[in-house]
N, C-alpha and C. Protein backbone atom coordinates (compact mmCIF):
# COMPACT_ATOMS: atom_id res chain seq x y z
N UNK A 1 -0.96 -3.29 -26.38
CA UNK A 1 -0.68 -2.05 -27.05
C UNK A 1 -1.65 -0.98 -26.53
N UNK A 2 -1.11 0.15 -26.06
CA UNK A 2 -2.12 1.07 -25.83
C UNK A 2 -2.00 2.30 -27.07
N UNK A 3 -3.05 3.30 -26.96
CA UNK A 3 -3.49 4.10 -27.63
C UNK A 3 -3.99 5.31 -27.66
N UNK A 4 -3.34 6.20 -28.07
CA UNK A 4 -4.17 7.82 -27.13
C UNK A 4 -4.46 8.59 -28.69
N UNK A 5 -5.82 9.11 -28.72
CA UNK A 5 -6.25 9.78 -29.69
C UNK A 5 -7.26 11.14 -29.27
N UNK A 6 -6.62 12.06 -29.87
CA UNK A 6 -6.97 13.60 -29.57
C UNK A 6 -7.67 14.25 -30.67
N UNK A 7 -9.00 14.33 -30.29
CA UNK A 7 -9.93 15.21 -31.65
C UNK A 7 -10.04 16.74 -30.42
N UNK A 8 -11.34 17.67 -31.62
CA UNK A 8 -11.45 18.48 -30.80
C UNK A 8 -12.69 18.47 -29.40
N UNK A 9 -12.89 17.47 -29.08
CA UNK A 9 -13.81 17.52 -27.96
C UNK A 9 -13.02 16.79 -27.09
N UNK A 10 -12.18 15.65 -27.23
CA UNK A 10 -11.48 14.81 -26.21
C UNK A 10 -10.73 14.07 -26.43
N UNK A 11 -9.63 13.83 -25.19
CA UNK A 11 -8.51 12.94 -25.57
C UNK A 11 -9.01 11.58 -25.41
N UNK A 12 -8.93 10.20 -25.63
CA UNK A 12 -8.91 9.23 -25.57
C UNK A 12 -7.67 8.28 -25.18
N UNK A 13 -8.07 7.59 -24.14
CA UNK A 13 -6.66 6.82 -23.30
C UNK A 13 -6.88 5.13 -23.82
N UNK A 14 -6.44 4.41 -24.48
CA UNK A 14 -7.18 2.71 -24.62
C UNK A 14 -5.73 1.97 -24.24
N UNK A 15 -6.39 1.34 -23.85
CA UNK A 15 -5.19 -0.14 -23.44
C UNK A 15 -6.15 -1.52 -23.52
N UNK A 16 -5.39 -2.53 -23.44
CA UNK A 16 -5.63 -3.32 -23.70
C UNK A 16 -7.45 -4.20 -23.22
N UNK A 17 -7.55 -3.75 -21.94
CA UNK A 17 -8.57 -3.55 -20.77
C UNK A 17 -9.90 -2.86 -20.50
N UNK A 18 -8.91 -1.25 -20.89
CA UNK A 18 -9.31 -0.20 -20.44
C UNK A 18 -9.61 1.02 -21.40
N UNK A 19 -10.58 1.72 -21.14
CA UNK A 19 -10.68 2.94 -21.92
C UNK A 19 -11.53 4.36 -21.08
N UNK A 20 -10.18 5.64 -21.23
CA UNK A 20 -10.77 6.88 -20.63
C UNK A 20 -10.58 7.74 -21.86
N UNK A 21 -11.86 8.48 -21.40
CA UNK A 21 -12.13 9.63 -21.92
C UNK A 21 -11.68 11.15 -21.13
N UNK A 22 -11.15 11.86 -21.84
CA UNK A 22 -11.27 13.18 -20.77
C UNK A 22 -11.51 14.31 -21.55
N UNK A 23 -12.64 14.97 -21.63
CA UNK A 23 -12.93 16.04 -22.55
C UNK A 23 -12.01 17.33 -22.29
N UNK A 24 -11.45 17.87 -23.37
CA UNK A 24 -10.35 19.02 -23.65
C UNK A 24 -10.68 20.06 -22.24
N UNK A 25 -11.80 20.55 -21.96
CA UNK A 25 -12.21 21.63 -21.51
C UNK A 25 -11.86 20.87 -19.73
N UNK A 26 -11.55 19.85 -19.18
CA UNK A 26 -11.58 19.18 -18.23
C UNK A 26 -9.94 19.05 -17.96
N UNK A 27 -8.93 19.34 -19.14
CA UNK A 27 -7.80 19.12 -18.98
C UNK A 27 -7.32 20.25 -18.20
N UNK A 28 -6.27 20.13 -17.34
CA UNK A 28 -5.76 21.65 -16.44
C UNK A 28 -4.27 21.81 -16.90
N UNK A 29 -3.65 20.73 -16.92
CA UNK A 29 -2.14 20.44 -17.57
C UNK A 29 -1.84 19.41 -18.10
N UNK A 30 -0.69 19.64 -19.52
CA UNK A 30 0.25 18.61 -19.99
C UNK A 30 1.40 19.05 -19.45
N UNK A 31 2.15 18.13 -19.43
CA UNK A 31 3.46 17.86 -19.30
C UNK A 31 4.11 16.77 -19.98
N UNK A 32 5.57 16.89 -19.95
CA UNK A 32 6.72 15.55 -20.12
C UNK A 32 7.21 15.15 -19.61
N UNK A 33 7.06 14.03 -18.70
CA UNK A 33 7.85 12.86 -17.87
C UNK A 33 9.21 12.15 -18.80
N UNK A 34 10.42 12.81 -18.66
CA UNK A 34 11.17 12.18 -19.38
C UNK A 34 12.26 10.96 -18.78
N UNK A 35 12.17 9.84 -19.54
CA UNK A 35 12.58 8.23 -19.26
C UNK A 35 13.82 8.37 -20.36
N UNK A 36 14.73 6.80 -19.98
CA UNK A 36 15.67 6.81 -21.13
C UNK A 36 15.17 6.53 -22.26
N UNK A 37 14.45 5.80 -22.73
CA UNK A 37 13.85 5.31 -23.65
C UNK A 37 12.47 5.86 -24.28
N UNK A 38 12.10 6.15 -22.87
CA UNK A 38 10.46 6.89 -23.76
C UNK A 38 10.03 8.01 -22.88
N UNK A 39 9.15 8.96 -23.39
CA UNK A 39 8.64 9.91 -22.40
C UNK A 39 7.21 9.95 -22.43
N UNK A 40 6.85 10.25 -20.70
CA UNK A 40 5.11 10.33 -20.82
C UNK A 40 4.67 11.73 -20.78
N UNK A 41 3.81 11.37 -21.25
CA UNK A 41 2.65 12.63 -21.71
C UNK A 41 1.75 12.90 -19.85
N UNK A 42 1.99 13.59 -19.41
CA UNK A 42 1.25 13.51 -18.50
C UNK A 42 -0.18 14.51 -18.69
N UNK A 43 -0.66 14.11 -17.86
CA UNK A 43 -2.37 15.01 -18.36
C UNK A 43 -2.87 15.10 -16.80
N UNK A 44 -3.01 16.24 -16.32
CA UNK A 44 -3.79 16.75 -15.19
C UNK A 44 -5.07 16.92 -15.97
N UNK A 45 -6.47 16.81 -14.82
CA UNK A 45 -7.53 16.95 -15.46
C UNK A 45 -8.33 16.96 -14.13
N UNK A 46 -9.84 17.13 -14.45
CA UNK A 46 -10.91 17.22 -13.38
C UNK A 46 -11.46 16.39 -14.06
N UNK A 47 -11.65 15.59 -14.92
CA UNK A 47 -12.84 14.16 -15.42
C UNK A 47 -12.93 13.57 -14.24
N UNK A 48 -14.23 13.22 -14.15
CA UNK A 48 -15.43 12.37 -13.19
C UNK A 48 -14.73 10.77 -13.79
N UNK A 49 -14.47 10.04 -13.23
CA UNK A 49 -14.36 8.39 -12.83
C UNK A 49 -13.06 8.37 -13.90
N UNK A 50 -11.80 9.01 -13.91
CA UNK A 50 -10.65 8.73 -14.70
C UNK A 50 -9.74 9.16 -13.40
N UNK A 51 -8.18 8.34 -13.86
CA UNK A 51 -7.62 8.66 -12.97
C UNK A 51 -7.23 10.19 -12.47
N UNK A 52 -7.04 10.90 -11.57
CA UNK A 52 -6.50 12.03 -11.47
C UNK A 52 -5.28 12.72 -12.48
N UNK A 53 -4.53 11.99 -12.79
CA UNK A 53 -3.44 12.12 -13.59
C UNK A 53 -3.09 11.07 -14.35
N UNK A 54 -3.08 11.31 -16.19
CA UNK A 54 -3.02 9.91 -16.37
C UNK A 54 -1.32 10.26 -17.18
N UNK A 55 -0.97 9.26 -17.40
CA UNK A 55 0.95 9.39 -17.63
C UNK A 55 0.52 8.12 -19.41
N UNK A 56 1.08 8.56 -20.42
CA UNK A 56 0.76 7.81 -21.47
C UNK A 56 2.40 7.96 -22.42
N UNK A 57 3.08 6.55 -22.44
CA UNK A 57 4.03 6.69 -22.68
C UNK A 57 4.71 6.85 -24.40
N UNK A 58 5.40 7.50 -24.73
CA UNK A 58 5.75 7.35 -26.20
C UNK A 58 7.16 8.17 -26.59
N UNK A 59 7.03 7.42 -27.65
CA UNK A 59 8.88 8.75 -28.31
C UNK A 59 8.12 9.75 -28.79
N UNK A 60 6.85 10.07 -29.17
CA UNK A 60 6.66 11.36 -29.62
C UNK A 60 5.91 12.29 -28.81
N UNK A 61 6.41 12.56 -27.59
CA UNK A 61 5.99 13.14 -26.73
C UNK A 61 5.67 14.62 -27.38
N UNK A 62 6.60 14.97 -27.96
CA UNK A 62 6.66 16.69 -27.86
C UNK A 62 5.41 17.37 -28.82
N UNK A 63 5.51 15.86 -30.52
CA UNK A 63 4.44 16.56 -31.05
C UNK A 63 3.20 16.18 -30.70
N UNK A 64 3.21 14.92 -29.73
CA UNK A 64 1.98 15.57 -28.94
C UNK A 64 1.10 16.02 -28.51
N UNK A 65 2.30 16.44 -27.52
CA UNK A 65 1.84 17.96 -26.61
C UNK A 65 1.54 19.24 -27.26
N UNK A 66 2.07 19.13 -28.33
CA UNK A 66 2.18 20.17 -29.05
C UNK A 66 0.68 20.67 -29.80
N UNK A 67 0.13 19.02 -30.06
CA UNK A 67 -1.21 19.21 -30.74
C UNK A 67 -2.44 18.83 -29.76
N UNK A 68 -2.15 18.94 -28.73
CA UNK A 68 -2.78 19.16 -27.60
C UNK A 68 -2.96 20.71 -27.22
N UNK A 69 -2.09 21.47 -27.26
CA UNK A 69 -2.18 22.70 -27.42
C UNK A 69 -2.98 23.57 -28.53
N UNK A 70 -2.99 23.03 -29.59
CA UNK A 70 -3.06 23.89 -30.97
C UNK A 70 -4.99 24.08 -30.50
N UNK A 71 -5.89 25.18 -30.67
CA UNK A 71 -7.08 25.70 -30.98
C UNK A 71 -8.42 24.91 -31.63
N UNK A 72 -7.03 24.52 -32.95
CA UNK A 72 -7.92 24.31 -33.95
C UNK A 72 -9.06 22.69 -33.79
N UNK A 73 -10.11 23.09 -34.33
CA UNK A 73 -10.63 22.26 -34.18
C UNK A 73 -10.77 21.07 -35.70
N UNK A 74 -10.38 21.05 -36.02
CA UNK A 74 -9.80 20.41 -37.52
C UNK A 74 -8.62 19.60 -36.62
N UNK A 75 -8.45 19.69 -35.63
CA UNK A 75 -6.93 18.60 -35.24
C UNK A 75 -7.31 17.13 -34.87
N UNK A 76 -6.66 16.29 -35.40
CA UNK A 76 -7.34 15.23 -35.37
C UNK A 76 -6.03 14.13 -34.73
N UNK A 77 -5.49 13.20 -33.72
CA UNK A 77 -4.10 12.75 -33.41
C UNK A 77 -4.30 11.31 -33.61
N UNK A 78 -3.25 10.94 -33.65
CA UNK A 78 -3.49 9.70 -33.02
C UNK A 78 -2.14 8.96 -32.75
N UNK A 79 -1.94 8.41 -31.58
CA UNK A 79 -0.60 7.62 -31.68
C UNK A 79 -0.84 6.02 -30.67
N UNK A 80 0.19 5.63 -31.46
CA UNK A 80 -0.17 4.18 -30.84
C UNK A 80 1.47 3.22 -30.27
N UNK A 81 1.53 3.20 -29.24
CA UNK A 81 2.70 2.44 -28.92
C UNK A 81 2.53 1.10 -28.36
N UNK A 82 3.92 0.39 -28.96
CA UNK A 82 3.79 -1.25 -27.94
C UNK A 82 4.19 -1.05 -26.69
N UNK A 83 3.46 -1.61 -25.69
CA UNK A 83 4.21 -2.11 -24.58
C UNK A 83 5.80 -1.97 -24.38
N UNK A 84 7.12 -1.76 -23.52
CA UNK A 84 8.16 -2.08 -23.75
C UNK A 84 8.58 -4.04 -23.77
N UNK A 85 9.36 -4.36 -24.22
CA UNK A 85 9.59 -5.46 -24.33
C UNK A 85 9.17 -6.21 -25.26
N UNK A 86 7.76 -5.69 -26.34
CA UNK A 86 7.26 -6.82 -27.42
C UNK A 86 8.20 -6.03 -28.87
């Protein structure tokens, strides 16, 4: 199961393995990679030792992105999806 959680200093990427950080101010773009089944969140960024672009898959792409956008620093996210297939 992976896991992406968005406060106001940074997004958080976790999987099973693995865990990135990429602080807000480091992000350059979101986007939506849209699939039949699910869509990714894509994230352009300049973070030091994360991938260049990380792609994080879910059905709630839009709100999101959406609270990826928002200012406020009171925003607090979190979403969590299975793997496909479990």
């Amino acid at each position: 199961m992976a896991s992406l959680s968005i406060d106001q200093s940074e997004i958080v990427l976790r999987g099973p393995m693995l865990e990135f950080r990429i602080p807000r101010e480091k992000i350059l773009k979101t986007s939506i990679k849209n699939r039949i089944l699910y869509k990714g969140i894509v994230i352009e960024h300049t973070a030091d030792d994360v991938p260049e672009i990380m792609v994080f898959w879910t059905r709630d792409a839009e709100e999101i992105v959406s609270q990826l956008s928002v200012a406020s620093s009171d925003i607090v996210v979190k979403a969590v999806e299975k793997p496909q297939g479990d």
